[in-house]
PDB file of N, CA and C in Angstrom:
ATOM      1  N   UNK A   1      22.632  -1.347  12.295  1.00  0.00           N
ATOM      2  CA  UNK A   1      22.472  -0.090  11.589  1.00  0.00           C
ATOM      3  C   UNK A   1      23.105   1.021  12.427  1.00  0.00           C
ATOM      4  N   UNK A   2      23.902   2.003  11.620  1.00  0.00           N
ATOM      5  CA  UNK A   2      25.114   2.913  13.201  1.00  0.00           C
ATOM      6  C   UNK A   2      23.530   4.051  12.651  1.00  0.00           C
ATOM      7  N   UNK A   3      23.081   4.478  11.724  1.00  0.00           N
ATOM      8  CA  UNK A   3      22.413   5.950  11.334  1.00  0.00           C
ATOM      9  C   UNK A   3      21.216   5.357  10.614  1.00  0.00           C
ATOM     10  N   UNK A   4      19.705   6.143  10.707  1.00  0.00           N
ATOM     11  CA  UNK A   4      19.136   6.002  10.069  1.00  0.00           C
ATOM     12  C   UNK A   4      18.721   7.512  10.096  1.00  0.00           C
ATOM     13  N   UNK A   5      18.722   8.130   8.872  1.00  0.00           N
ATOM     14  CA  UNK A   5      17.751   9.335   8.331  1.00  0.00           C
ATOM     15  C   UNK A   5      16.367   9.099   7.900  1.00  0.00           C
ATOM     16  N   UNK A   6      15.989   9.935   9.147  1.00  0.00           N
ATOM     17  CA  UNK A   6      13.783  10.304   9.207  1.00  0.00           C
ATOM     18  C   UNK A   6      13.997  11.249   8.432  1.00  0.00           C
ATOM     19  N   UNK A   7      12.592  10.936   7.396  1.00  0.00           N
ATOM     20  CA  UNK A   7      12.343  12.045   6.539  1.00  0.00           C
ATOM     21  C   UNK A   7      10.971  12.104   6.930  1.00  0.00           C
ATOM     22  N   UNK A   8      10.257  13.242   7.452  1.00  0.00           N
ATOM     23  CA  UNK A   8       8.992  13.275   7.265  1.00  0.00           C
ATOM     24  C   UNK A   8       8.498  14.293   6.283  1.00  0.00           C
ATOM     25  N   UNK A   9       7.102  13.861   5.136  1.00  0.00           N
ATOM     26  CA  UNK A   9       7.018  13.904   4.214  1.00  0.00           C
ATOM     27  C   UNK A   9       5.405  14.497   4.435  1.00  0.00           C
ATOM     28  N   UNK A  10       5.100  14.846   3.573  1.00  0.00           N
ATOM     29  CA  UNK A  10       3.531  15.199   3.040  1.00  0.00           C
ATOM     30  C   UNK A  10       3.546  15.888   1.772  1.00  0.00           C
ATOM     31  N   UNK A  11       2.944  15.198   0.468  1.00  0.00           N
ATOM     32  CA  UNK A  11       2.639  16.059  -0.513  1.00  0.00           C
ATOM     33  C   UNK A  11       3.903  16.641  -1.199  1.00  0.00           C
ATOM     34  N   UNK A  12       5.225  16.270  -1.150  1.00  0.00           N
ATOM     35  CA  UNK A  12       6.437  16.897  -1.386  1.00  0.00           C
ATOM     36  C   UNK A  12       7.155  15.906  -2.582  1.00  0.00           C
ATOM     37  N   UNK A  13       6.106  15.107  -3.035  1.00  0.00           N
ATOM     38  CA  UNK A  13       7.012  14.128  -3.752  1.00  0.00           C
ATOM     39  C   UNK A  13       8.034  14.559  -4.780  1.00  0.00           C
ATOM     40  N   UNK A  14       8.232  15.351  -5.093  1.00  0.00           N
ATOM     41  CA  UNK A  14       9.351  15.607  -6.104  1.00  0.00           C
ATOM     42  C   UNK A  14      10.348  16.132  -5.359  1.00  0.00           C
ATOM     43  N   UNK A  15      10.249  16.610  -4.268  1.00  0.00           N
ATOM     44  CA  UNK A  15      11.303  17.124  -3.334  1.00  0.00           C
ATOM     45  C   UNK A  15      12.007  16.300  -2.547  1.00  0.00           C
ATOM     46  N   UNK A  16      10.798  15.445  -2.585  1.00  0.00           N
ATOM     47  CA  UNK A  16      11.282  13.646  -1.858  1.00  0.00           C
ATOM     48  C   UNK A  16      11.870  13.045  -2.839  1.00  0.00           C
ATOM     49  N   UNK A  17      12.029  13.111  -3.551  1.00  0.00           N
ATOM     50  CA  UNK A  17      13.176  12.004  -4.734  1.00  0.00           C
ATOM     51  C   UNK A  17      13.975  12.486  -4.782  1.00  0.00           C
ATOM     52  N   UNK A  18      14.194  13.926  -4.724  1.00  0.00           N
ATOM     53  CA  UNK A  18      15.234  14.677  -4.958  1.00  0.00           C
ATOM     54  C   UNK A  18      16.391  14.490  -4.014  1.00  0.00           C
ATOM     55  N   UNK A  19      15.821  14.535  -3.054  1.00  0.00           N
ATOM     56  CA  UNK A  19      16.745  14.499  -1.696  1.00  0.00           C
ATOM     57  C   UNK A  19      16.948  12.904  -1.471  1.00  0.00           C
ATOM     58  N   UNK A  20      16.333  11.827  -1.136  1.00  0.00           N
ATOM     59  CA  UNK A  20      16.623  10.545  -1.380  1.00  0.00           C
ATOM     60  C   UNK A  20      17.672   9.965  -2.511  1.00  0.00           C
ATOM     61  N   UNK A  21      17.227  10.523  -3.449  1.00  0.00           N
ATOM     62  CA  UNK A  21      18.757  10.706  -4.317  1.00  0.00           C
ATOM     63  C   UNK A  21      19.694  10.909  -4.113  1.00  0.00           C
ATOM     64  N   UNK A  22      20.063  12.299  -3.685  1.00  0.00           N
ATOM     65  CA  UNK A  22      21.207  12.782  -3.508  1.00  0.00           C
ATOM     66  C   UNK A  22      21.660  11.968  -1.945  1.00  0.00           C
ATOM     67  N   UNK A  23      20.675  12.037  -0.972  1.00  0.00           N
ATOM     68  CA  UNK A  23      21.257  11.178  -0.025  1.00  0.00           C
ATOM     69  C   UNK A  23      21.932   9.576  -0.731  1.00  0.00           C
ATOM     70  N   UNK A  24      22.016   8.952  -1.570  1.00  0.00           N
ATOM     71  CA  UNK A  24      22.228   7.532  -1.443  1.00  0.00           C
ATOM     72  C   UNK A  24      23.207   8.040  -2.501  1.00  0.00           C
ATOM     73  N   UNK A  25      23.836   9.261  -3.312  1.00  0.00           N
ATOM     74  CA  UNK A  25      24.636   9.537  -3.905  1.00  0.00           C
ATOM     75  C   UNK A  25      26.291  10.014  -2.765  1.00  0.00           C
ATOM     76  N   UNK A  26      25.918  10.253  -2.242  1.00  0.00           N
ATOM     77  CA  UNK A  26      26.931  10.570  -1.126  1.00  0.00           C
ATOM     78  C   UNK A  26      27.630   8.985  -1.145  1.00  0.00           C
ATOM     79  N   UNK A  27      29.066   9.535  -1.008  1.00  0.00           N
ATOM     80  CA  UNK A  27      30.209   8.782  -1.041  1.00  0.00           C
ATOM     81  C   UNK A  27      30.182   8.655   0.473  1.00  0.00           C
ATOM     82  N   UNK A  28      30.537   7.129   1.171  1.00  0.00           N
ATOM     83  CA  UNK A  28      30.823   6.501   2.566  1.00  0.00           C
ATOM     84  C   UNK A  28      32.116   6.032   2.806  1.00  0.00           C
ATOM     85  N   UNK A  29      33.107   6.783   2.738  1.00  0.00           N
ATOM     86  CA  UNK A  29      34.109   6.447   2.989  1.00  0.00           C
ATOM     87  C   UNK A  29      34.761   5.724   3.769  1.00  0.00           C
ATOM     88  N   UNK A  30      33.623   5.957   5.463  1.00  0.00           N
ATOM     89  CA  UNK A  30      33.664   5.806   6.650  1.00  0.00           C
ATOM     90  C   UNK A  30      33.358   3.955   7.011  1.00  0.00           C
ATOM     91  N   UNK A  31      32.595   3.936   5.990  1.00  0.00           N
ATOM     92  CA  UNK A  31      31.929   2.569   6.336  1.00  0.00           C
ATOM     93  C   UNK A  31      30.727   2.269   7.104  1.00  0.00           C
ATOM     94  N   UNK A  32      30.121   3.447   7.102  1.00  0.00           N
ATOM     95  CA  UNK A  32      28.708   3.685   8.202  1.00  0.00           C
ATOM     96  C   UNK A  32      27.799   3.043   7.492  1.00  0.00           C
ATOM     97  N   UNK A  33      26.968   1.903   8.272  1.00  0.00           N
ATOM     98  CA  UNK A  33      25.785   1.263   7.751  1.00  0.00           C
ATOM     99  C   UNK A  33      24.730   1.988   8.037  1.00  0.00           C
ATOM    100  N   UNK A  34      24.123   2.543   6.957  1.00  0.00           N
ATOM    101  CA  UNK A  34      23.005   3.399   7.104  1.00  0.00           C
ATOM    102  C   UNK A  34      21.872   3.470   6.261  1.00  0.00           C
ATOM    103  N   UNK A  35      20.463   3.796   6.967  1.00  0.00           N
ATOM    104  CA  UNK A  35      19.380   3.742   5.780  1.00  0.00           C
ATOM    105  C   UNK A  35      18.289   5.206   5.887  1.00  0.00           C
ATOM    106  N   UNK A  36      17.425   5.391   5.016  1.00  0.00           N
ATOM    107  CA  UNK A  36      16.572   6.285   5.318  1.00  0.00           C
ATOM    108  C   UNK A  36      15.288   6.023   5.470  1.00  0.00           C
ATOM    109  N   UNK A  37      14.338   6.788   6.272  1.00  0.00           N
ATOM    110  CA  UNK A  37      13.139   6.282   6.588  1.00  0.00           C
ATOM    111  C   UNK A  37      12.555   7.007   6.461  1.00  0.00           C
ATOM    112  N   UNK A  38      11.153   6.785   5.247  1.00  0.00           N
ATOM    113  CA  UNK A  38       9.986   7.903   4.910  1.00  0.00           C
ATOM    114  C   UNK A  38       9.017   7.978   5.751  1.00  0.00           C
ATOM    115  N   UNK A  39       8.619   8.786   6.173  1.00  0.00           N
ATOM    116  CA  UNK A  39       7.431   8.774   7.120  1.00  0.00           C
ATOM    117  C   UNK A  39       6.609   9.840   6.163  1.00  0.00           C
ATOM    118  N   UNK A  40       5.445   9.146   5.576  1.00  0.00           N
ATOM    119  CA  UNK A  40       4.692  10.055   4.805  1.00  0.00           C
ATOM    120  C   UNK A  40       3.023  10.223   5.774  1.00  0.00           C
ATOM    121  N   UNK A  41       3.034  11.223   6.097  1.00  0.00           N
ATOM    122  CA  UNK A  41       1.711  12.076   6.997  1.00  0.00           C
ATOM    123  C   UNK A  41       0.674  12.053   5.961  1.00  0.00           C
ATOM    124  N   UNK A  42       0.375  11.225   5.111  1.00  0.00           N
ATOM    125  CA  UNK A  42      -0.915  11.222   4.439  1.00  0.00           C
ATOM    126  C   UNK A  42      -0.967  11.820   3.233  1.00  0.00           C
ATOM    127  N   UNK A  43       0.106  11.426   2.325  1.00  0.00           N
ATOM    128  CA  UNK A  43      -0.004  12.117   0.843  1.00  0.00           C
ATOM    129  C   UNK A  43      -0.799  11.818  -0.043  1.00  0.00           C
ATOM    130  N   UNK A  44      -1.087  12.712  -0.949  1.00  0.00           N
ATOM    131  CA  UNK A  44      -2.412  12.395  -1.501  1.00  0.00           C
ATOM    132  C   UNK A  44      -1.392  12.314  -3.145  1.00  0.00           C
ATOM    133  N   UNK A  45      -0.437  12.582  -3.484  1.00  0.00           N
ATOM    134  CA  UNK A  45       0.291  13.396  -4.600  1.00  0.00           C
ATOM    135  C   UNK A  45       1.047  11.640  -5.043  1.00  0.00           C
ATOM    136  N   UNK A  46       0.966  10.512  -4.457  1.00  0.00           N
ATOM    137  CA  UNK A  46       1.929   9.620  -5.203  1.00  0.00           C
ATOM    138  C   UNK A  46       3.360   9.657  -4.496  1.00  0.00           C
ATOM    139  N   UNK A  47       3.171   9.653  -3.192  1.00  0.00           N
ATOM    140  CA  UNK A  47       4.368   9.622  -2.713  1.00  0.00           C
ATOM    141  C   UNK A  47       4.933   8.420  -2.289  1.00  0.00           C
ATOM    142  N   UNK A  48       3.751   7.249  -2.115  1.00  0.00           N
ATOM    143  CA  UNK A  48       4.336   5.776  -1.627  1.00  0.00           C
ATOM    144  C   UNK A  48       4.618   5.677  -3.117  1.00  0.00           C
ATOM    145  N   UNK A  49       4.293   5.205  -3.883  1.00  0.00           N
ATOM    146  CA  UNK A  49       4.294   5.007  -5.208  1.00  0.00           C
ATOM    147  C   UNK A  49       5.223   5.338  -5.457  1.00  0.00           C
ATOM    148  N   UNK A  50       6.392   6.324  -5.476  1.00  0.00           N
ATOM    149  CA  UNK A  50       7.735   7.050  -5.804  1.00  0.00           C
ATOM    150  C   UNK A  50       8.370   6.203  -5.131  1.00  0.00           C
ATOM    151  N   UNK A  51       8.094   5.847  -3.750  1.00  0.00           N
ATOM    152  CA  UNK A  51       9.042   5.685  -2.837  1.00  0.00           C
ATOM    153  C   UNK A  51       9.335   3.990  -2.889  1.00  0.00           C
ATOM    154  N   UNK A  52       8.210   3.850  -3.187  1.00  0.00           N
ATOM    155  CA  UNK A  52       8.143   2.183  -3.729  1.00  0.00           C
ATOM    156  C   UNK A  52       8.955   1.216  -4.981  1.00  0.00           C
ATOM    157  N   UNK A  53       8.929   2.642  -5.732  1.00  0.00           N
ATOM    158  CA  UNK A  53       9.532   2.585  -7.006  1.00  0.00           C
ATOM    159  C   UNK A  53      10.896   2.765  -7.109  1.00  0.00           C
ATOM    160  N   UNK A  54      11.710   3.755  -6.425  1.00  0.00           N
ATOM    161  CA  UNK A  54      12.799   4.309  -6.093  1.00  0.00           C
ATOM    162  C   UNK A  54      13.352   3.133  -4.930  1.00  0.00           C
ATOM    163  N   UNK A  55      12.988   2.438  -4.362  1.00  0.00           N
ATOM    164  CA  UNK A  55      13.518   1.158  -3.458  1.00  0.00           C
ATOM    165  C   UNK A  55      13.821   0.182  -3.911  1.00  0.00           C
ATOM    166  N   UNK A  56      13.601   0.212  -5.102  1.00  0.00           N
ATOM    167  CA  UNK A  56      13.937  -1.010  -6.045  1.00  0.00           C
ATOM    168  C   UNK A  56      15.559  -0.885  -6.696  1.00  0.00           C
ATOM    169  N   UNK A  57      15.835   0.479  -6.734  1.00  0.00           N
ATOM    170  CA  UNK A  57      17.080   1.226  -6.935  1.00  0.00           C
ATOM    171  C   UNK A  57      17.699   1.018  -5.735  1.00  0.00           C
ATOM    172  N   UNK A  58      17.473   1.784  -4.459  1.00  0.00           N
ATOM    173  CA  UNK A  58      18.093   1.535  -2.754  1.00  0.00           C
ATOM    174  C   UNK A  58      17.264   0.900  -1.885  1.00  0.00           C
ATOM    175  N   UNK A  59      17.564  -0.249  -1.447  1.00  0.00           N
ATOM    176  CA  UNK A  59      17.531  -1.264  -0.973  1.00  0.00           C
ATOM    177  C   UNK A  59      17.658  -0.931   0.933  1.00  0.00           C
ATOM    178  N   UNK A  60      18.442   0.259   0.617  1.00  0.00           N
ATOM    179  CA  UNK A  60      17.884   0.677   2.378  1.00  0.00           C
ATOM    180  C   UNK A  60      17.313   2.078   2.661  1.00  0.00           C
ATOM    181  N   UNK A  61      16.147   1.805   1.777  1.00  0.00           N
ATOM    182  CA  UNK A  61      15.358   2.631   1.698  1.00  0.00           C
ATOM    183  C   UNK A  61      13.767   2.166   2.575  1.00  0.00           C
ATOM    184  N   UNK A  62      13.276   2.530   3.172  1.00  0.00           N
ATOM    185  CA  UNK A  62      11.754   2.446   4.010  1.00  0.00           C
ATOM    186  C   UNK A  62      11.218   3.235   4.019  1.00  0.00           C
ATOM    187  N   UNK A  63       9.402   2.836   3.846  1.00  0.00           N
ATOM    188  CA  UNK A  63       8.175   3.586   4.127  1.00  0.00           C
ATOM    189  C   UNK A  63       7.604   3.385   5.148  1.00  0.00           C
ATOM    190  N   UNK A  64       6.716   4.483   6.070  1.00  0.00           N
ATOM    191  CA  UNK A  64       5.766   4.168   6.596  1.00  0.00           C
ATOM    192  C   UNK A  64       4.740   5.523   6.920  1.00  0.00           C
ATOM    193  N   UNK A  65       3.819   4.454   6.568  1.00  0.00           N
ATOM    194  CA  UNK A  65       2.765   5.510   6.208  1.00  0.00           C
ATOM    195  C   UNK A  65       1.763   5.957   7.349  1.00  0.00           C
ATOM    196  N   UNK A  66       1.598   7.172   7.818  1.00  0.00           N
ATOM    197  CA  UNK A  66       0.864   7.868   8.937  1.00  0.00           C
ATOM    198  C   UNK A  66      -0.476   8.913   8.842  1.00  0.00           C
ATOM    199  N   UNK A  67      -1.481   8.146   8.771  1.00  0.00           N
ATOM    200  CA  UNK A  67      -2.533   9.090   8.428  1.00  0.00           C
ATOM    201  C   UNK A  67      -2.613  10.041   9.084  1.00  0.00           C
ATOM    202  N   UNK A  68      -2.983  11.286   8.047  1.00  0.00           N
ATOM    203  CA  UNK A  68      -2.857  12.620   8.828  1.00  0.00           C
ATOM    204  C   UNK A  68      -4.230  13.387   9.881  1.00  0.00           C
ATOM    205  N   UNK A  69      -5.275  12.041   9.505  1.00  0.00           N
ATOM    206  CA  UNK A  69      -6.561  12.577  10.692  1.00  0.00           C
ATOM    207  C   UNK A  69      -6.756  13.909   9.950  1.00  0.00           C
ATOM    208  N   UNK A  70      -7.337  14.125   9.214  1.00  0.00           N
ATOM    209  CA  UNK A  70      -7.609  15.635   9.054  1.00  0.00           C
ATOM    210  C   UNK A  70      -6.450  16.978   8.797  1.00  0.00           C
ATOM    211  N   UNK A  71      -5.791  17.068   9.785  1.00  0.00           N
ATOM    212  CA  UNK A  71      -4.761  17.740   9.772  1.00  0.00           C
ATOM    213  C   UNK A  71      -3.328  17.257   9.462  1.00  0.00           C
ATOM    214  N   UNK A  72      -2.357  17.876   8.503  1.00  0.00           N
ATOM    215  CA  UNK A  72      -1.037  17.180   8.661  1.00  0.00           C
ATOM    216  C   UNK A  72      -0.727  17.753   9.981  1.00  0.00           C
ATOM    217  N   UNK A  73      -0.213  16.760  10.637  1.00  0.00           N
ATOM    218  CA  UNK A  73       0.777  17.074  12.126  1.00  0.00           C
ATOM    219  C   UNK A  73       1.785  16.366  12.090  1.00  0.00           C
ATOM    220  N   UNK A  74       3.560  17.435  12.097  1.00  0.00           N
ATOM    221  CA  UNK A  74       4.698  17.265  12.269  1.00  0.00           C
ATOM    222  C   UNK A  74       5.140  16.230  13.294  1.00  0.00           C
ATOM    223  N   UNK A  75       4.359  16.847  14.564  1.00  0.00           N
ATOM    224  CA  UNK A  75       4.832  16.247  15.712  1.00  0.00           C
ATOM    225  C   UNK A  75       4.390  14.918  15.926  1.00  0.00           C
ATOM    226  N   UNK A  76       3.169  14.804  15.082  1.00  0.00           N
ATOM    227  CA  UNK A  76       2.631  13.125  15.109  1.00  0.00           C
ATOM    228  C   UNK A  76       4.109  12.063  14.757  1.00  0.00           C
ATOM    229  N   UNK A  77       4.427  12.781  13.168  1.00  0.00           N
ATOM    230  CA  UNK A  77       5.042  12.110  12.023  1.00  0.00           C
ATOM    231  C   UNK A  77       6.743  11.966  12.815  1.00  0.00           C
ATOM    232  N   UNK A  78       7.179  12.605  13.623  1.00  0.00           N
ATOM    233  CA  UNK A  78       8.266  12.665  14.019  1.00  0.00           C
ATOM    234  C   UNK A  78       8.456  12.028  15.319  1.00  0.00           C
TER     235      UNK A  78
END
């Protein structure tokens, strides 16, 4: 794998498809093997569920899921 794009996520699911989209819409001219990686901080909104669903479409697409303990924390998720 030369690139993988971290996305960290909470509660953003429509903003998260949006952008996962358009990322796997981008033309690779280059030949770069690359995938993206969800890191969801504890969504409550249906965000594995999107992301689960939408992987069936991109194939180098990944979840992983990070409970947020109470608080969402960035610096955990990153």
């Amino acid at each position: 794998m030369d690139i993988s794009v971290i996305i960290p996520t909470f509660n953003r699911v429509d903003t998260l498809r949006k952008g996962i989209e358009t990322l796997f819409n981008q033309k690779n001219t280059a030949g770069i093997d690359w995938e993206i990686i969800v890191v969801d901080n504890g969504s409550t909104d249906g965000t594995k569920q999107m992301v689960e669903s939408i992987s069936k479409k991109f194939q180098k697409l990944r979840y992983c899921y990070v409970p947020n303990e109470y608080v969402p924390n960035r610096s955990k998720v990153r």
